[in-house]
Protein backbone atom coordinates (compact mmCIF):
# COMPACT_ATOMS: atom_id res chain seq x y z
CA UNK A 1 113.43 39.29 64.96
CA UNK A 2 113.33 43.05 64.70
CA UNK A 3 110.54 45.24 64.17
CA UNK A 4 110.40 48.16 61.59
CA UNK A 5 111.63 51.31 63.57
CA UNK A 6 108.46 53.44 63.00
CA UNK A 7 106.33 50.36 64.24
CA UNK A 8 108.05 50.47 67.24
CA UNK A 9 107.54 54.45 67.77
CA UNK A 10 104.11 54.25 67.20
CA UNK A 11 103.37 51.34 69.43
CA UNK A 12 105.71 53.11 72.11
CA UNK A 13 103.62 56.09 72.08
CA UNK A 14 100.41 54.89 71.60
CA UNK A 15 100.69 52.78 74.62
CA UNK A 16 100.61 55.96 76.53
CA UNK A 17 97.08 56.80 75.37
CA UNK A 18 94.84 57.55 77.93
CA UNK A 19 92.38 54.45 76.88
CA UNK A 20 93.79 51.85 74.29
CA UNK A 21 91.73 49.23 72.70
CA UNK A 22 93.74 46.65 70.94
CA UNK A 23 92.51 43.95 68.20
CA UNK A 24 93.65 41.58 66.14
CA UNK A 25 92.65 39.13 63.29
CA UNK A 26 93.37 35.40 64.25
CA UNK A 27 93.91 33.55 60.82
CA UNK A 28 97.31 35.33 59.46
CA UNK A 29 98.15 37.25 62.18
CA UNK A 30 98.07 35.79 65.72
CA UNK A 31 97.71 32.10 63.75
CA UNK A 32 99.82 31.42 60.69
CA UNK A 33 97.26 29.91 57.57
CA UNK A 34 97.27 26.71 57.40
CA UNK A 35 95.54 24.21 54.90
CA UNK A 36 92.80 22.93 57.44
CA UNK A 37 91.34 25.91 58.95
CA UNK A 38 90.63 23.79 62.60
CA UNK A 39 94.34 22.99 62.75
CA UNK A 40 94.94 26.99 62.94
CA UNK A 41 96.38 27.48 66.26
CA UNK A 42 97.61 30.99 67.95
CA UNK A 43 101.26 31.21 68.13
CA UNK A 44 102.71 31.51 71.50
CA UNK A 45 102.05 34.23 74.27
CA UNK A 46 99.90 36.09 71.79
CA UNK A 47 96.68 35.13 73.56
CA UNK A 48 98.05 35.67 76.83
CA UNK A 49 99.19 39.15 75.32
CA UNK A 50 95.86 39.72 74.84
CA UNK A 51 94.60 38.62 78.31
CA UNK A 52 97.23 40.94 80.06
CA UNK A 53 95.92 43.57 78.02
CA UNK A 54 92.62 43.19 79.06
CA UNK A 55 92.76 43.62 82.47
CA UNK A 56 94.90 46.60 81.99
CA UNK A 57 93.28 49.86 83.87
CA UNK A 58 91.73 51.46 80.80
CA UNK A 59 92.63 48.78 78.21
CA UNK A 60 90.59 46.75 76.24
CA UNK A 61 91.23 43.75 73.52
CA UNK A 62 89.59 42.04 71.14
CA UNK A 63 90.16 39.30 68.17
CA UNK A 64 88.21 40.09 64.75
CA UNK A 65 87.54 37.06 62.60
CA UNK A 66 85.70 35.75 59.76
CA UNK A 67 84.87 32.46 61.47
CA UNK A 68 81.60 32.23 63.45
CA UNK A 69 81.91 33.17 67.50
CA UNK A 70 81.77 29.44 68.55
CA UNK A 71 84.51 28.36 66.20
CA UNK A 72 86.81 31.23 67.68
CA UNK A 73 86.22 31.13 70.91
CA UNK A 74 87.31 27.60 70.80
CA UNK A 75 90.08 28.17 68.64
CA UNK A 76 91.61 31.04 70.95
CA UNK A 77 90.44 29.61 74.39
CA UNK A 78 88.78 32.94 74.89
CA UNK A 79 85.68 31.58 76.52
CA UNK A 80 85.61 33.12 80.25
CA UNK A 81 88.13 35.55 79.33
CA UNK A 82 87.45 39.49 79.16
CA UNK A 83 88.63 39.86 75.85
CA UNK A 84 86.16 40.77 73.50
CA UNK A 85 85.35 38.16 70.43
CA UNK A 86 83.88 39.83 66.95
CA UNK A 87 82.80 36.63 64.84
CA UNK A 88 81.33 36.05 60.90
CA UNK A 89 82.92 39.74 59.84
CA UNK A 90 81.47 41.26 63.12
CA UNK A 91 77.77 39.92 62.57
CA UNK A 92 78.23 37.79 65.99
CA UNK A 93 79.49 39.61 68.80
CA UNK A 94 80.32 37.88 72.84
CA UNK A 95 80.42 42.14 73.89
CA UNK A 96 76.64 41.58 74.52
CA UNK A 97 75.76 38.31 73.28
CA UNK A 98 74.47 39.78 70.48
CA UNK A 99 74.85 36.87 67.20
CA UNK A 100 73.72 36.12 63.64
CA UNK A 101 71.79 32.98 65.06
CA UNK A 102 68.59 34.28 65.52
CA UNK A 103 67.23 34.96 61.83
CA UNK A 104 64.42 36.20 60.57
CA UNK A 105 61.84 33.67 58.47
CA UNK A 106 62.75 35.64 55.11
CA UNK A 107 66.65 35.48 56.06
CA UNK A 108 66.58 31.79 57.15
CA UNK A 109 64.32 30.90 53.52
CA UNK A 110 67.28 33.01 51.77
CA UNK A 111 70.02 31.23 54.08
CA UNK A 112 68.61 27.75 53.19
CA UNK A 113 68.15 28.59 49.11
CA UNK A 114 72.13 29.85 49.24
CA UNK A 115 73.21 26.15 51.08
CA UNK A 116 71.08 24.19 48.50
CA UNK A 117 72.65 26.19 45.81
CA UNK A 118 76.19 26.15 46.59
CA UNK A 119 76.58 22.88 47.40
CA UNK A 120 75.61 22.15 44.15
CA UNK A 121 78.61 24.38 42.83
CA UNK A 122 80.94 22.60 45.53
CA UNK A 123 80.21 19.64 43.52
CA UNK A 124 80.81 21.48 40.56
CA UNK A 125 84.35 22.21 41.57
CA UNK A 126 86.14 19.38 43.35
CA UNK A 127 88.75 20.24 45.92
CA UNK A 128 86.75 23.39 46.88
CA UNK A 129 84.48 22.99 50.77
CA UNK A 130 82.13 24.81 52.21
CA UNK A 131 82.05 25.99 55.93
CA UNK A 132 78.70 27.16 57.29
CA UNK A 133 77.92 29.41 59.62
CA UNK A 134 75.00 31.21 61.48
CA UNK A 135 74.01 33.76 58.64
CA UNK A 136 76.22 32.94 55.95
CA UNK A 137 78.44 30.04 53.75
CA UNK A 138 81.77 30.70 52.78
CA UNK A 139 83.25 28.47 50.08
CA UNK A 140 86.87 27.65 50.42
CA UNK A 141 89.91 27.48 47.63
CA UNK A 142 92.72 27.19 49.67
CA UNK A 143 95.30 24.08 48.83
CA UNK A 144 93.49 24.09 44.96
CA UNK A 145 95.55 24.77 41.64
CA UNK A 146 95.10 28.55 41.08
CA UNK A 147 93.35 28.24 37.89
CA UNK A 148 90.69 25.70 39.28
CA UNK A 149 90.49 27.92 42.61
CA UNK A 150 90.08 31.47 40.27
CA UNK A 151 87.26 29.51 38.47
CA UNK A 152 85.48 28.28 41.56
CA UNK A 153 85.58 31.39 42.88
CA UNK A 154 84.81 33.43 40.04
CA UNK A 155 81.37 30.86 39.94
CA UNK A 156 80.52 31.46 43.49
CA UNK A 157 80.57 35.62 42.79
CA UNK A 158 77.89 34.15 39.53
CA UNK A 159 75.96 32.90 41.78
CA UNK A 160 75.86 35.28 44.54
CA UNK A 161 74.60 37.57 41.71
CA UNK A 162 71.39 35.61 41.04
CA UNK A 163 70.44 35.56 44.95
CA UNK A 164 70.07 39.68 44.95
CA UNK A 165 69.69 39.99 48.79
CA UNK A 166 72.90 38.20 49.65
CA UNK A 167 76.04 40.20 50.58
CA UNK A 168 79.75 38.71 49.55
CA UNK A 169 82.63 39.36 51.34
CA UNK A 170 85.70 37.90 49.45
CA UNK A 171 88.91 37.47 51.09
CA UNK A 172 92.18 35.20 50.42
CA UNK A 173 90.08 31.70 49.01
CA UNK A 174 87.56 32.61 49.89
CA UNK A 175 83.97 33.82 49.13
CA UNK A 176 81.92 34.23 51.71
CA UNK A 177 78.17 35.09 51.27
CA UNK A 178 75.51 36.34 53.81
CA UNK A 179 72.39 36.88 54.40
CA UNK A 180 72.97 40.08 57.19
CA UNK A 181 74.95 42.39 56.46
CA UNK A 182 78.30 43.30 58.74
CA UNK A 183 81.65 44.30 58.25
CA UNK A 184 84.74 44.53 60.60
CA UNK A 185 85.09 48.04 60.77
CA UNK A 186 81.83 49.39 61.80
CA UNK A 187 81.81 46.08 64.46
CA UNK A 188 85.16 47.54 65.77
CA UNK A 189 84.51 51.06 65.82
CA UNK A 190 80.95 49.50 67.66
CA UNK A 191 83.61 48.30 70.63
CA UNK A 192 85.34 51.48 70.24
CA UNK A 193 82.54 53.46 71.35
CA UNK A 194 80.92 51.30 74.04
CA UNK A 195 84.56 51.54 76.27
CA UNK A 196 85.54 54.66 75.36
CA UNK A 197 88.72 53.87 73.67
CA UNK A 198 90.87 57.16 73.43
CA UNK A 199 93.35 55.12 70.58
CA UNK A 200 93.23 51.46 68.28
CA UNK A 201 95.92 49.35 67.41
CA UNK A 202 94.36 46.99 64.98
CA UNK A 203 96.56 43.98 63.83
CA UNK A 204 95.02 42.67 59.97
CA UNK A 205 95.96 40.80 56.82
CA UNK A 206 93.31 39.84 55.03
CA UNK A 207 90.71 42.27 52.13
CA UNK A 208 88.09 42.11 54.81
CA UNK A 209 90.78 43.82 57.81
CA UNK A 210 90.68 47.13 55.17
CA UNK A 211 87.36 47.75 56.81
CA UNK A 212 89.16 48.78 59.92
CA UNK A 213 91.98 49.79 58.53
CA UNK A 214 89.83 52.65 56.56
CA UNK A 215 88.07 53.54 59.71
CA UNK A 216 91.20 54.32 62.18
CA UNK A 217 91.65 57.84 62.95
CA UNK A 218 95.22 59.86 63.61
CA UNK A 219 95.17 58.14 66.78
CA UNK A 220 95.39 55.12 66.15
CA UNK A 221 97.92 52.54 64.76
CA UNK A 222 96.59 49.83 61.84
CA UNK A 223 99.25 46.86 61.00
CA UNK A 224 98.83 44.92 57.64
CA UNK A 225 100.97 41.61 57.81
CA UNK A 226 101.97 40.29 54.97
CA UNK A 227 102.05 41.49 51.32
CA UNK A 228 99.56 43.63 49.40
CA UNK A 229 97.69 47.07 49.03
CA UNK A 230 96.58 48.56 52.15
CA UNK A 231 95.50 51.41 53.98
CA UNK A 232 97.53 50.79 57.11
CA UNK A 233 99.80 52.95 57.87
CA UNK A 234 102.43 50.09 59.14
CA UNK A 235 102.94 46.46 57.96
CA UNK A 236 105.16 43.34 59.09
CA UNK A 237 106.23 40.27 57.05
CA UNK A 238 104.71 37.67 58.97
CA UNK A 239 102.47 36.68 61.76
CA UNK A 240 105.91 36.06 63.82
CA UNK A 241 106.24 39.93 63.66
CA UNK A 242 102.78 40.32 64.80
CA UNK A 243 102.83 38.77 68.19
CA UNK A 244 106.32 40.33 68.86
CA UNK A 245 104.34 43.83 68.27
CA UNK A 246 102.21 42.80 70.22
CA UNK A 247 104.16 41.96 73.36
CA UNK A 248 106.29 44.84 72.68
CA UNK A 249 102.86 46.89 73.24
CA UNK A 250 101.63 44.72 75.96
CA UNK A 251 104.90 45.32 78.54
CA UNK A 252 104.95 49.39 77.36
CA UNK A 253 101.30 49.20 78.62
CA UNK A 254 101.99 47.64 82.05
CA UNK A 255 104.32 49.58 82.67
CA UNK A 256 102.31 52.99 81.69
């Protein structure tokens, strides 16, 4: 498998930077999608990629996801590792131990009216589920015929609009809706500033990794795998091409 050229030239050069924090998405990009979301699994060496990189003199890591912190770390095997985990869109956080678990008595009344109320539409729409997390309920599409999934979906965005103090995040089937607000980007950019990263490569291929992906300065290096309109400067086919990026970076950066 070969990487674009210009990837490679970036990655070579921003290995050099003086202090490098590098993040990734899981689901698409270090784990292909698959129809079960628990059965997503990291493809090879790209968590140990991330491991090397984090004890690295002056080099951080992280993995960005939608899914709450517990579901993650489990999923990557991160749990007494240094690499940072950003969880539910960057509302949960294992940088400080920071989470989206501890709600206020207005947020938890608004959290339990959005459950009762969406299940009800889940019953609605056959084939679609709902996954629940700390602050928020995200109803899946994925495996459903596109015209049953656009109408689910497009009835979850109805409903969202009669709770006013819920925030929707919408990425491929899915619709996610919250009751704190948080985005990748400003997460990221959080973990930025608290090590004092010089440079970010950010690895995304989802709607919600464009909120990094608009925040990355000259310095930095954004990724988009997979198709679509993006705002990173470089993209790869596949989640394959991903984790050989990110190797690529991780033996530069030893070797810096």
């Amino acid at each position: 498998m070969t990487l674009p050229a210009p990837l490679e030239q970036a990655l070579a050069q921003v290995a050099r930077s003086s202090s490098l924090l590098v993040a990734t998405d899981f689901d698409g990009v270090l784990a292909p999608l698959v129809l079960d979301p628990l059965k997503s699994r990291p493809l090879p060496g790209t968590i140990e990629s991330l491991q090397t990189l984090a004890t690295l003199p002056r080099t951080h890591a992280a993995v960005v996801s939608g899914r709450d912190l517990a579901t993650l770390t489990t999923l990557t095997g991160l749990a007494d590792s240094e690499v940072t985990r950003i969880g539910s869109h960057g509302a949960e956080t294992s940088a400080d131990g920071a989470g989206a678990g501890d709600l206020g008595q207005p947020e938890t009344q608004r959290l339990e009216a959005l459950v009762t109320d969406l299940a009800a539409l889940a019953a609605a729409h056959p084939g679609t589920t709902l996954e629940h997390k700390p602050a928020a309920v995200v109803l899946h599409t994925r495996g459903m015929e596109p015209g049953a999934a656009a109408a689910a979906e497009a009835a979850a965005r109805e409903l969202a609009e009669r709770h006013t103090e819920v925030h929707v995040t919408r990425g491929k089937h899915v619709v996610e809706m919250s009751v704190v607000r948080a985005d990748k980007g400003t997460a990221l950019m959080a973990v930025r500033a608290a090590v004092g990263a010089h440079a970010v490569v950010y690895f995304g291929d989802d709607v919600t990794d464009e909120d990094v992906f608009t925040v990355l300065s000259a310095t930095d290096v954004g990724v988009k795998v997979g198709d679509g309109a993006t705002a990173a400067t470089y993209r790869v086919a596949e989640p394959e091409q991903a984790a050989e990026a990110l190797s690529l970076l991780t033996r530069i950066r030893q070797d810096v």
